[in-house]
Every structure is written in C-alpha cells, then in structure tokens.
PDB file of N, CA and C in Angstrom:
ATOM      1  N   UNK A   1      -3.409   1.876  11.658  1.00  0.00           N
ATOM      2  CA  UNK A   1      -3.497   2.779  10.526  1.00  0.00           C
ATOM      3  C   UNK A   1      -2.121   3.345  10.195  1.00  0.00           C
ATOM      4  N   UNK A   2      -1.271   3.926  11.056  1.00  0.00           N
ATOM      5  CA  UNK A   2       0.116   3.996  11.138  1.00  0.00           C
ATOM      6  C   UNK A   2       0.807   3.321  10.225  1.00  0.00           C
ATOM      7  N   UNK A   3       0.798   2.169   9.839  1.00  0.00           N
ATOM      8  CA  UNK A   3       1.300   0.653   9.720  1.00  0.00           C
ATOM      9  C   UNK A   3       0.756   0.785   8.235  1.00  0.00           C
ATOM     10  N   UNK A   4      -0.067   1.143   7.879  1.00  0.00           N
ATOM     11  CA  UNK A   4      -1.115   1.052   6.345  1.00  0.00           C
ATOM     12  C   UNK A   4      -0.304   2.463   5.583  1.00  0.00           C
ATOM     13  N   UNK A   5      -0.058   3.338   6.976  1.00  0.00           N
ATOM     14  CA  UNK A   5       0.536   5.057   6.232  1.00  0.00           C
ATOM     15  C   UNK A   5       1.882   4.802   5.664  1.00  0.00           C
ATOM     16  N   UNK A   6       2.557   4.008   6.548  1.00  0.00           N
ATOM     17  CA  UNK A   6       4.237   3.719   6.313  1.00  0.00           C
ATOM     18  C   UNK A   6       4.712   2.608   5.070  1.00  0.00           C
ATOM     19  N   UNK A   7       3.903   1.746   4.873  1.00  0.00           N
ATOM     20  CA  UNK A   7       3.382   0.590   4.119  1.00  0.00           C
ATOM     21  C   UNK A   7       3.336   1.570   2.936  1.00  0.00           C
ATOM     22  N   UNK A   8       2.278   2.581   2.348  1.00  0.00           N
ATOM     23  CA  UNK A   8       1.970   2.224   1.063  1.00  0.00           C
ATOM     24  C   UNK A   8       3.459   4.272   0.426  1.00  0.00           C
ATOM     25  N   UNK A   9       3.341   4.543   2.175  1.00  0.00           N
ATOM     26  CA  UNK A   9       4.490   6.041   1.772  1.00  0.00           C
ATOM     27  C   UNK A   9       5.794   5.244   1.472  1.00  0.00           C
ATOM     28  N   UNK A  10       6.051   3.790   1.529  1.00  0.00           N
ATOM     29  CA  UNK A  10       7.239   2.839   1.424  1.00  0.00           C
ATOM     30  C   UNK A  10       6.941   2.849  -0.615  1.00  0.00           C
ATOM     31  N   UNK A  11       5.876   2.638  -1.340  1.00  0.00           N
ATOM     32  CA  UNK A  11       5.578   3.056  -2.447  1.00  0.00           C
ATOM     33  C   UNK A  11       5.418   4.152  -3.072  1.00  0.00           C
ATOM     34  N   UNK A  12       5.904   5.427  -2.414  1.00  0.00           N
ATOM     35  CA  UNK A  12       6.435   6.714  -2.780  1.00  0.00           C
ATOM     36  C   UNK A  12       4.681   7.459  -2.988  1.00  0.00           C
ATOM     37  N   UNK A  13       4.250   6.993  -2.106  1.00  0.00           N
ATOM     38  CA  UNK A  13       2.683   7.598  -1.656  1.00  0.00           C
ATOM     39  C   UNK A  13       3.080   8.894  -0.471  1.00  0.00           C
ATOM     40  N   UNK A  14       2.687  10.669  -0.853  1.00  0.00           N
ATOM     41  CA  UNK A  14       3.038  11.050   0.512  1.00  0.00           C
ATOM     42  C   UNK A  14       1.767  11.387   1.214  1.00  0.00           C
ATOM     43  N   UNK A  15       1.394  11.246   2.203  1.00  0.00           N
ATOM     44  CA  UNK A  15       0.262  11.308   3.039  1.00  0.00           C
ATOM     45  C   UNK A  15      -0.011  12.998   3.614  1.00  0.00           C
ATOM     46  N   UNK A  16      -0.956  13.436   3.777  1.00  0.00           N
ATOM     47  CA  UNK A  16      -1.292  14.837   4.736  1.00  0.00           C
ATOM     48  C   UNK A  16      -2.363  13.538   5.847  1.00  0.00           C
ATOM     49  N   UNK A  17      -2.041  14.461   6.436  1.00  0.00           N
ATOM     50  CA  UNK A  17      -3.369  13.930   7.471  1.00  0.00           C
ATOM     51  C   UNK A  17      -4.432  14.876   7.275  1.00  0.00           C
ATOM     52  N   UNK A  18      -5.902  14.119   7.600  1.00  0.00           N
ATOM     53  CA  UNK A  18      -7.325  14.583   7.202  1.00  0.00           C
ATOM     54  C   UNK A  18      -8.034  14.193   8.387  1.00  0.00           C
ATOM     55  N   UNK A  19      -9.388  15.068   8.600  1.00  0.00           N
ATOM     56  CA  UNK A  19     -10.256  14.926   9.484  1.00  0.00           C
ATOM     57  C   UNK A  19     -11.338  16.089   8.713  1.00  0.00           C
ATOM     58  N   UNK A  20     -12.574  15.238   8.407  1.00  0.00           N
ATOM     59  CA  UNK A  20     -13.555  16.301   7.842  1.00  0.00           C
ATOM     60  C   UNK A  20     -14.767  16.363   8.662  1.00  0.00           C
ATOM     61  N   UNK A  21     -14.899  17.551   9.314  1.00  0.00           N
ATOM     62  CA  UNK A  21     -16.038  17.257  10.205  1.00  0.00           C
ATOM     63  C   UNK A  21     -15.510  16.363  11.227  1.00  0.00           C
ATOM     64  N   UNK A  22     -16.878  16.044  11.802  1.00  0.00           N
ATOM     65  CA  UNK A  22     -16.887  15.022  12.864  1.00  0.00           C
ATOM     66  C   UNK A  22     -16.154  13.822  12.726  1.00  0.00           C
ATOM     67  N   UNK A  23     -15.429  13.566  11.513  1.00  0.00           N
ATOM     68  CA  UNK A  23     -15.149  12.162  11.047  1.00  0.00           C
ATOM     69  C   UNK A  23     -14.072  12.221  11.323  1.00  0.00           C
ATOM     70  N   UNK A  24     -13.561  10.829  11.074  1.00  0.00           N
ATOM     71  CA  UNK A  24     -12.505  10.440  11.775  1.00  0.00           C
ATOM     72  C   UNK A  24     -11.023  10.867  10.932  1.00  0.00           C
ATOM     73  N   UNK A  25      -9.976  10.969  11.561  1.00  0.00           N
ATOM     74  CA  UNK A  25      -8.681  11.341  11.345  1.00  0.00           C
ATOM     75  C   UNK A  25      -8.296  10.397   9.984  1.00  0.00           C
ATOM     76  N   UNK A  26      -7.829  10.381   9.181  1.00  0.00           N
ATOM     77  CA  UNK A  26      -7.702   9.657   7.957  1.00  0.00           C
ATOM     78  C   UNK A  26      -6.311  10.288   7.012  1.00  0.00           C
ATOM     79  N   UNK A  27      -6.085   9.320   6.542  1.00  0.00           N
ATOM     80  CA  UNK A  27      -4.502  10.248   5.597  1.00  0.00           C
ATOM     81  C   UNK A  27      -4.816  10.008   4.460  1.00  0.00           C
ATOM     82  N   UNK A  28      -4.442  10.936   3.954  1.00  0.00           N
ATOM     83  CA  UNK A  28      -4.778  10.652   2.099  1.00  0.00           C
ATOM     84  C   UNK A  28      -3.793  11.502   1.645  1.00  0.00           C
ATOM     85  N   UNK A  29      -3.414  10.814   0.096  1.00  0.00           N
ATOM     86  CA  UNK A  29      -2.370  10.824  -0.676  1.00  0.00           C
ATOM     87  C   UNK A  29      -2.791  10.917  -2.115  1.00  0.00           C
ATOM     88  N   UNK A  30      -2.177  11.456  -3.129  1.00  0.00           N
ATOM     89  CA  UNK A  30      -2.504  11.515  -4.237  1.00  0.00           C
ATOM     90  C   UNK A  30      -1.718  10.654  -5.305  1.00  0.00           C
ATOM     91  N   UNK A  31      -2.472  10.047  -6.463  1.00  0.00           N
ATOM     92  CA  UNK A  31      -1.515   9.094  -7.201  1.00  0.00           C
ATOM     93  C   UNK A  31      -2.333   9.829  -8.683  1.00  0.00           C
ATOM     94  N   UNK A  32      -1.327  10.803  -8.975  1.00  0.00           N
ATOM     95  CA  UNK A  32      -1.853  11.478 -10.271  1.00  0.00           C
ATOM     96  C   UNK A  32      -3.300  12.205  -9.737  1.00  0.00           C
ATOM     97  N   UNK A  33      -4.290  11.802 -10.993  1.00  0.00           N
ATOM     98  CA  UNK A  33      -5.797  12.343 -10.409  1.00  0.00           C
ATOM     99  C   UNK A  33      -6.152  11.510  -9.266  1.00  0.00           C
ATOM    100  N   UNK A  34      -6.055  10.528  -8.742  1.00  0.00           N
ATOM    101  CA  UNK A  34      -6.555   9.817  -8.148  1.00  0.00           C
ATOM    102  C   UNK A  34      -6.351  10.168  -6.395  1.00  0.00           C
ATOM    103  N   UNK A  35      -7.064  10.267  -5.643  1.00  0.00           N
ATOM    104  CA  UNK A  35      -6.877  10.324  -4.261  1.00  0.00           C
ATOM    105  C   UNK A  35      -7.164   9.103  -3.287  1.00  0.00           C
ATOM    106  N   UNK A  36      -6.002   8.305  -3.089  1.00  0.00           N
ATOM    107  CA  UNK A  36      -5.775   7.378  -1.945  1.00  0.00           C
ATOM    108  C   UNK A  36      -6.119   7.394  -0.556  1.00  0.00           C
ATOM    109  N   UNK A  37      -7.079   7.267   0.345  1.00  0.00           N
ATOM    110  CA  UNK A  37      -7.479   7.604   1.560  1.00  0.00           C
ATOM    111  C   UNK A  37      -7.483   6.273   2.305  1.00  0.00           C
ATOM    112  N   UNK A  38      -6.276   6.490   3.499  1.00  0.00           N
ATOM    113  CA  UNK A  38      -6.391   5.353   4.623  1.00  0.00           C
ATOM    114  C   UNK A  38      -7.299   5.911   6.128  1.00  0.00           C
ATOM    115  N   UNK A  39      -8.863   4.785   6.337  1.00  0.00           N
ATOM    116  CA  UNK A  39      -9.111   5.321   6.867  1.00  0.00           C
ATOM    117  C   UNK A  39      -9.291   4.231   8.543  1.00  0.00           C
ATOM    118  N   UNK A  40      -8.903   4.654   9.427  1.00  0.00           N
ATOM    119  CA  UNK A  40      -9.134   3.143  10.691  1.00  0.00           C
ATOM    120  C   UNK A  40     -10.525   2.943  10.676  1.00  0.00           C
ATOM    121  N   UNK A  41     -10.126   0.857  10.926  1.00  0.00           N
ATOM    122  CA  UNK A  41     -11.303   0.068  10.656  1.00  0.00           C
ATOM    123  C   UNK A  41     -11.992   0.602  12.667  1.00  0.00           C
ATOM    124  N   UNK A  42     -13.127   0.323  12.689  1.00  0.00           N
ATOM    125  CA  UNK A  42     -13.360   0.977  13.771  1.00  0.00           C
ATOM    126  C   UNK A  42     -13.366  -0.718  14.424  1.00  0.00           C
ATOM    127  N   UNK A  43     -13.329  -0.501  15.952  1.00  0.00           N
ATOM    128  CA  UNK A  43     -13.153  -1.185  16.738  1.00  0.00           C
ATOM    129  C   UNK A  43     -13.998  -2.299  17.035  1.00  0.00           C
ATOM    130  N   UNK A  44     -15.157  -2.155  17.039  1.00  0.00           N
ATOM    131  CA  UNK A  44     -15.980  -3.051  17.074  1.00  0.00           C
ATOM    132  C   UNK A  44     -16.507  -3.794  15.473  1.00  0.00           C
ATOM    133  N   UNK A  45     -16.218  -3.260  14.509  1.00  0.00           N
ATOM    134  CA  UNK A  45     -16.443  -3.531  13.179  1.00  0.00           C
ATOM    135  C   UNK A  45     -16.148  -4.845  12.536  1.00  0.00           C
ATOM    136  N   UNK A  46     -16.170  -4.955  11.208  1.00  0.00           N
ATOM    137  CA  UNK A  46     -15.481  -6.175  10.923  1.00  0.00           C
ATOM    138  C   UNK A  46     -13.867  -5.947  10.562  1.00  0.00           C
ATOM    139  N   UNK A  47     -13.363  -7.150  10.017  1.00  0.00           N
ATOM    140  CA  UNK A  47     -11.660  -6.867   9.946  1.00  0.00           C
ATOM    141  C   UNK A  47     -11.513  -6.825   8.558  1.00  0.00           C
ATOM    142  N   UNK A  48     -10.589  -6.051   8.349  1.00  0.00           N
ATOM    143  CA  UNK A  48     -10.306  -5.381   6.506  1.00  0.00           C
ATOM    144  C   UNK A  48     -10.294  -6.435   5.530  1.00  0.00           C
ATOM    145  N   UNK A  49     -11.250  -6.382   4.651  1.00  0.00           N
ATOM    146  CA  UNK A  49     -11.101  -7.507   3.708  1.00  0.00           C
ATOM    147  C   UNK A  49     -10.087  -7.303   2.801  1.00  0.00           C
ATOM    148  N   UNK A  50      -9.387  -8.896   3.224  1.00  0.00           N
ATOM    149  CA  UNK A  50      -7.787  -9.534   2.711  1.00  0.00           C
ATOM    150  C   UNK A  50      -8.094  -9.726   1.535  1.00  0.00           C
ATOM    151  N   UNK A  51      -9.638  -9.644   0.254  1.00  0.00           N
ATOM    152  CA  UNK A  51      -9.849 -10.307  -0.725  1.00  0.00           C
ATOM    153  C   UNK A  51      -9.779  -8.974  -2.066  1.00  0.00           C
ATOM    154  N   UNK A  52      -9.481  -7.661  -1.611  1.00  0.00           N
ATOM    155  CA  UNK A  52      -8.715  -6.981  -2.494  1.00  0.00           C
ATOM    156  C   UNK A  52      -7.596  -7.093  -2.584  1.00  0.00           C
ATOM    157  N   UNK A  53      -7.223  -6.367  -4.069  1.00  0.00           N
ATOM    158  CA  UNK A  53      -5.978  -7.000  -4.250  1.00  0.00           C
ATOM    159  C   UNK A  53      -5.763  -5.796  -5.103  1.00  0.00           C
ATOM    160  N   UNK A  54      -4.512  -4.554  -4.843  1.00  0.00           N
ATOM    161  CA  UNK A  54      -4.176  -3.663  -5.417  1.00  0.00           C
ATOM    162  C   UNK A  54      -3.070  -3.311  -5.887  1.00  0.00           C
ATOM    163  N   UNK A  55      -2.639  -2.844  -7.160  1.00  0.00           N
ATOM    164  CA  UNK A  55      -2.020  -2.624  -8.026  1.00  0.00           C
ATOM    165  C   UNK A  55      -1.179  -1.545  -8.201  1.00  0.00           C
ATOM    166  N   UNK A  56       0.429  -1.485  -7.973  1.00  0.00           N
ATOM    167  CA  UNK A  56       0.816  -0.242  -8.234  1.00  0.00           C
ATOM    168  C   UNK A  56       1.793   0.221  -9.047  1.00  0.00           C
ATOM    169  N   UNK A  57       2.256   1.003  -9.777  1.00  0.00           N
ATOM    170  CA  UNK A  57       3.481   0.921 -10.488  1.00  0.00           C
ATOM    171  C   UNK A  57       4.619   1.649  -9.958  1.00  0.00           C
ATOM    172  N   UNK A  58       5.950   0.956  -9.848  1.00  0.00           N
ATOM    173  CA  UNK A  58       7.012   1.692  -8.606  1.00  0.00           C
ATOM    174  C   UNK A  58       8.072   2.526 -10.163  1.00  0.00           C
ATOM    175  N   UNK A  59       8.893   3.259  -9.512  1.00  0.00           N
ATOM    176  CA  UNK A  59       9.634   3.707 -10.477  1.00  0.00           C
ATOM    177  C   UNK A  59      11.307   2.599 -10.510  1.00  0.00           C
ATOM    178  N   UNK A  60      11.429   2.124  -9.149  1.00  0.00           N
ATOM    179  CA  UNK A  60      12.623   1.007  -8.731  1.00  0.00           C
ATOM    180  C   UNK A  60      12.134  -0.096  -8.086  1.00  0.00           C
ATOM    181  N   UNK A  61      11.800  -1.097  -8.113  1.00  0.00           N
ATOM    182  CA  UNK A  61      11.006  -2.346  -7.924  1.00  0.00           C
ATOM    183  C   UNK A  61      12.253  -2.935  -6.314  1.00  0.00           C
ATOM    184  N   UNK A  62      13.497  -2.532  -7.065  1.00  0.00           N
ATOM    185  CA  UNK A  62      14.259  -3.079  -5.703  1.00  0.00           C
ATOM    186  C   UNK A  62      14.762  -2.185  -4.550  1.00  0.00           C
ATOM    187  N   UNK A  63      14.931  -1.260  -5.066  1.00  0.00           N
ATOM    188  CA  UNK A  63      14.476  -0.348  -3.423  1.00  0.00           C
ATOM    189  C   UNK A  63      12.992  -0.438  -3.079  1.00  0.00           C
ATOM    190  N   UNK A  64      12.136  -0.364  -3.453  1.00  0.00           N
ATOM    191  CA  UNK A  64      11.003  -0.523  -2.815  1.00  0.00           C
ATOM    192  C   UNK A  64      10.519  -2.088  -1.929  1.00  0.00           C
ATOM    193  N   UNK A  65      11.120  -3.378  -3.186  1.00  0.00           N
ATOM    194  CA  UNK A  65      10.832  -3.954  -2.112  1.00  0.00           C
ATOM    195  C   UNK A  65      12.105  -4.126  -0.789  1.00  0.00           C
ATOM    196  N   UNK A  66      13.060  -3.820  -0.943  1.00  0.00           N
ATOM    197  CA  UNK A  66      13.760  -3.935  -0.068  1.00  0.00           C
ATOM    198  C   UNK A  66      13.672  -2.516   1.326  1.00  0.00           C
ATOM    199  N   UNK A  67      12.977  -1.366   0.901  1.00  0.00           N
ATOM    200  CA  UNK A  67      12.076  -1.128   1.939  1.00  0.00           C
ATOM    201  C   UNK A  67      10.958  -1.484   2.794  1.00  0.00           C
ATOM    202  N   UNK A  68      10.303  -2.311   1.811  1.00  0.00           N
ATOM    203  CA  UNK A  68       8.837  -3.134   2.397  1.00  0.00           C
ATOM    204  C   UNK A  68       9.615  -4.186   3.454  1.00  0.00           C
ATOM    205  N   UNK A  69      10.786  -5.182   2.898  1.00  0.00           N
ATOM    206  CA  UNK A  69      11.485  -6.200   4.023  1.00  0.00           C
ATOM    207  C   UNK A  69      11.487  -5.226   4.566  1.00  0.00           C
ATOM    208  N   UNK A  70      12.263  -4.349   5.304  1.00  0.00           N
ATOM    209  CA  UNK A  70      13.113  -3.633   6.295  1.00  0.00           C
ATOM    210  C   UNK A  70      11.555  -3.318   7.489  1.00  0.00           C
ATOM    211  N   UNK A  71      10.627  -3.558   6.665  1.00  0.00           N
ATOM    212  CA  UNK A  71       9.302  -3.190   7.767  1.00  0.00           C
ATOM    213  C   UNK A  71       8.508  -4.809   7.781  1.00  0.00           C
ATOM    214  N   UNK A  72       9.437  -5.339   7.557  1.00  0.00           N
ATOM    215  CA  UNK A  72       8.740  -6.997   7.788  1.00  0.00           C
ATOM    216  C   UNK A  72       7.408  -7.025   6.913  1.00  0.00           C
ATOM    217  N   UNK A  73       7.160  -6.684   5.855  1.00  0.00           N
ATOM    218  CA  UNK A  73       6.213  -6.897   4.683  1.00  0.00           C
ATOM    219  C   UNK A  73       6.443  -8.678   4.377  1.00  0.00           C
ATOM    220  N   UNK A  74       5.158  -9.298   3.948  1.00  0.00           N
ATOM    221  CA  UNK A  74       5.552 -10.205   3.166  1.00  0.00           C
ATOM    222  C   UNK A  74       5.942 -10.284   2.011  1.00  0.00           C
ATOM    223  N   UNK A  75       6.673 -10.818   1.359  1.00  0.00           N
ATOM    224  CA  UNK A  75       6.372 -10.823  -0.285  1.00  0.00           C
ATOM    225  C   UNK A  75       5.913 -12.430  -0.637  1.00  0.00           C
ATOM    226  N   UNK A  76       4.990 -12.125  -0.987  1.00  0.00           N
ATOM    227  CA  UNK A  76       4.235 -13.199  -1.601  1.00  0.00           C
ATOM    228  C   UNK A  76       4.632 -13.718  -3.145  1.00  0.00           C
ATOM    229  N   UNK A  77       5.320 -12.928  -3.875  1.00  0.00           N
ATOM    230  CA  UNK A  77       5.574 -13.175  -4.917  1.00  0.00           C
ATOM    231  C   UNK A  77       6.606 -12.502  -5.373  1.00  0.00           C
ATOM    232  N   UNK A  78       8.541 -12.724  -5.289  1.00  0.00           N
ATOM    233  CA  UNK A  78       9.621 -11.814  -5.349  1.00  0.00           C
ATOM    234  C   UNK A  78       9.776 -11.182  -6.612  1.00  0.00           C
ATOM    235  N   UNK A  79      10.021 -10.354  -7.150  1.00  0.00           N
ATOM    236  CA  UNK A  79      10.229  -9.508  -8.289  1.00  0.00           C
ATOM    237  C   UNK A  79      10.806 -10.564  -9.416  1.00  0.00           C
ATOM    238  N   UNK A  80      10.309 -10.505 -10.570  1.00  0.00           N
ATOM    239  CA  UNK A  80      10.767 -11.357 -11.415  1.00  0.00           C
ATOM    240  C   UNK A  80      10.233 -11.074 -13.102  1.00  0.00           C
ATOM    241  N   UNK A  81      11.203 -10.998 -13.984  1.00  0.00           N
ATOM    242  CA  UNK A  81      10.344 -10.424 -15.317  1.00  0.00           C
ATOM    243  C   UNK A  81       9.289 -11.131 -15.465  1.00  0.00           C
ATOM    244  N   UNK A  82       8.705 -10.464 -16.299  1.00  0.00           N
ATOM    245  CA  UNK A  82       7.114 -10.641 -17.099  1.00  0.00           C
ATOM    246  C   UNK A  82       7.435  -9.753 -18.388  1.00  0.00           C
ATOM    247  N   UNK A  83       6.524 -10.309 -19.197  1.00  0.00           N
ATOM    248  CA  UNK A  83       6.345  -9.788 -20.657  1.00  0.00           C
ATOM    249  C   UNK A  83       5.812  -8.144 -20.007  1.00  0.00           C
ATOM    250  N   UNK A  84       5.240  -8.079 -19.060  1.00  0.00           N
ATOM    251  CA  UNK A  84       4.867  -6.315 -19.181  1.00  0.00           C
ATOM    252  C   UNK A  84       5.638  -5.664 -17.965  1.00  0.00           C
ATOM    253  N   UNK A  85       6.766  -6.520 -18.092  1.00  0.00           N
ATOM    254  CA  UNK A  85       8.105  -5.230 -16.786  1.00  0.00           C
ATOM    255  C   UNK A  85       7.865  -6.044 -15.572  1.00  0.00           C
ATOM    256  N   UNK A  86       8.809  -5.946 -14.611  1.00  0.00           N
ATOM    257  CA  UNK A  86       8.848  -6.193 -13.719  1.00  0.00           C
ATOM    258  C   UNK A  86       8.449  -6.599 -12.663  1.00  0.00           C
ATOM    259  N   UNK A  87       7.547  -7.341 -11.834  1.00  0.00           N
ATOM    260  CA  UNK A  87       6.676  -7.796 -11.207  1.00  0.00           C
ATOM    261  C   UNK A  87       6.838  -8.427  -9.866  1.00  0.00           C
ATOM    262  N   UNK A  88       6.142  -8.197  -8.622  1.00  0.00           N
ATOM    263  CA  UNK A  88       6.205  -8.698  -7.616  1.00  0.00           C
ATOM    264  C   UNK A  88       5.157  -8.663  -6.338  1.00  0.00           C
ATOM    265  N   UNK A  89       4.566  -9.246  -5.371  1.00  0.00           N
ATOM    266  CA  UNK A  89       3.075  -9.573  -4.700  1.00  0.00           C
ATOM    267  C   UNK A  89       3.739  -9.463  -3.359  1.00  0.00           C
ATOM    268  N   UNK A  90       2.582  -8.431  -2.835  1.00  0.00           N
ATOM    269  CA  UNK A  90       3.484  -8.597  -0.781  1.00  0.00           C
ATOM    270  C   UNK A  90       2.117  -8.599  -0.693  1.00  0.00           C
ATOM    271  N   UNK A  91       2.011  -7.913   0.825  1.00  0.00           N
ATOM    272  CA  UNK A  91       1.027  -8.038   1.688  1.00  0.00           C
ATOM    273  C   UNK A  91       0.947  -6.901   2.539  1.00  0.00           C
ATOM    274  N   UNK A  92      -0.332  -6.229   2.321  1.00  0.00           N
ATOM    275  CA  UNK A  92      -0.144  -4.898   2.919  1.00  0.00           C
ATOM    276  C   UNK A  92      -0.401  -5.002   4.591  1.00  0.00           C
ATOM    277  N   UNK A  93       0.183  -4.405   5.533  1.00  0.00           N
ATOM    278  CA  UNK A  93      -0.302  -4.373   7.111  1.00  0.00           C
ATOM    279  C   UNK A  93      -1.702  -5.541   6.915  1.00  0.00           C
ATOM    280  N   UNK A  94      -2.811  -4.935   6.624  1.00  0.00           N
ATOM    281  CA  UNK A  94      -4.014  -5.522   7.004  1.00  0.00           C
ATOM    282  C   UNK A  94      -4.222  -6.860   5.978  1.00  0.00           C
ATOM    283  N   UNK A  95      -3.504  -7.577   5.153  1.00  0.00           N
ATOM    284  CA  UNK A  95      -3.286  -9.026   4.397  1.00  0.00           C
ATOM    285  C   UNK A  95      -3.997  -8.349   3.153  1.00  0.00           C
ATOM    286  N   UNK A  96      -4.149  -6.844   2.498  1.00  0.00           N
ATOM    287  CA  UNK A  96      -4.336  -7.363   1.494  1.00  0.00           C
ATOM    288  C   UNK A  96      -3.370  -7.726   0.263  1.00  0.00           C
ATOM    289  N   UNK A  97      -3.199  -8.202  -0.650  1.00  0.00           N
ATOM    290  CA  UNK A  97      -2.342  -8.748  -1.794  1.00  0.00           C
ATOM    291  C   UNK A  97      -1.766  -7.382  -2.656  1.00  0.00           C
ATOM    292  N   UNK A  98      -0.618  -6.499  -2.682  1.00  0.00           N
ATOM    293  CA  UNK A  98      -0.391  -5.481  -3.465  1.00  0.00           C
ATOM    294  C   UNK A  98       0.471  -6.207  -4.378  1.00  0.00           C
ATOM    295  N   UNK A  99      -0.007  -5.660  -5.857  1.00  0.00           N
ATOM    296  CA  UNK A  99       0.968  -5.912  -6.782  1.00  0.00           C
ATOM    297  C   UNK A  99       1.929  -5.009  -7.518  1.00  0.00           C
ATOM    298  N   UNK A 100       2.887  -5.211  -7.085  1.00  0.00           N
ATOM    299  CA  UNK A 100       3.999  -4.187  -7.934  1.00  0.00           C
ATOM    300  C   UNK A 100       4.500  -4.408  -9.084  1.00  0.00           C
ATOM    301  N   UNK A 101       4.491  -3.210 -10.107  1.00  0.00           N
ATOM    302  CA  UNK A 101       4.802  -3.257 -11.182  1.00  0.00           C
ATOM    303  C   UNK A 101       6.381  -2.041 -11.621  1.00  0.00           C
ATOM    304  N   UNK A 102       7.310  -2.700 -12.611  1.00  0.00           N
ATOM    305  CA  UNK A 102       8.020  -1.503 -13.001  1.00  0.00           C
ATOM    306  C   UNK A 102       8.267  -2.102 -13.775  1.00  0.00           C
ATOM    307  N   UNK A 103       7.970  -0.781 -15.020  1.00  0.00           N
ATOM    308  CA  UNK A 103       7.973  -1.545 -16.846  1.00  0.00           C
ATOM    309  C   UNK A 103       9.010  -0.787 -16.894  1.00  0.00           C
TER     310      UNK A 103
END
C-alpha cells in the first residue's frame, strides 16, 4: 500500500492517513471534489484488478514521469503529443494502466 501512496503522491496526490472505525488504515487524497482512497488488498483475497485503467491530468508531464522512473514505474507508453496535449501510459505498483495527460 506504501508503494500505491508514493506512486500516485509522485502525481501531486497528498495523502492523510485514515482509519474509520474498526476498518482498516487507508490514505486518501483529494483531486478537486473528488476523494481518492488507497485501501490494502487483504491477504487472503484476490489480487488488484490490472483491468482498470485510470486517468490523470499532471501540470508537467516530464517531471512527473521522470519521478515515476526514479521509483522504477513502467511506462508503457512515453509522453508524446496528441491532438488533446500531452500524453503518456505507466503502470501503477499493483499493474494497473495510468494515463497521463498535460494539455
């Protein structure tokens, strides 16, 4: 979970740590209205499905990904124009597909 916190705070996400009730320790972050919550897959469970695929918009496309290398991220797809700004595909800790955007 560590690894998922550093990963998406590498996309200028800042985390508090959370625990509500009995439940488990979890970090969450805010993106505008929206609230981002990383929460651990439990141990015996299944493993994080690699078949989302999430979307973000950076304000510098090359410091960010050149923070994601520095933590051994993949990039699946290196920054390169597009008709709608800037564009590029890694791989978050748990394989899913993030897409970065800067228009």
């Amino acid at each position: 979970m560590n690894s998922l916190r550093t990963f998406y705070a590498a996309l200028g996400i800042e985390f508090t740590e959370e625990q509500h009730g009995d439940g488990p320790v979890h970090y969450a972050g805010r993106l505008g209205d929206v609230v981002f919550e990383i929460y651990p897959l439990s141990e015996d469970g299944p493993v994080a499905d690699a078949t989302t695929r999430l979307g973000f918009s950076v304000e510098n496309m090359t410091k960010v990904v050149a923070a994601l290398q520095t933590l051994g991220v993949a990039v699946v797809s290196p920054p390169q124009s597009t008709e709608w700004g800037c564009r590029a595909v890694v791989r978050d800790p748990d394989g899913r597909a993030v897409e970065l955007y800067q228009r």
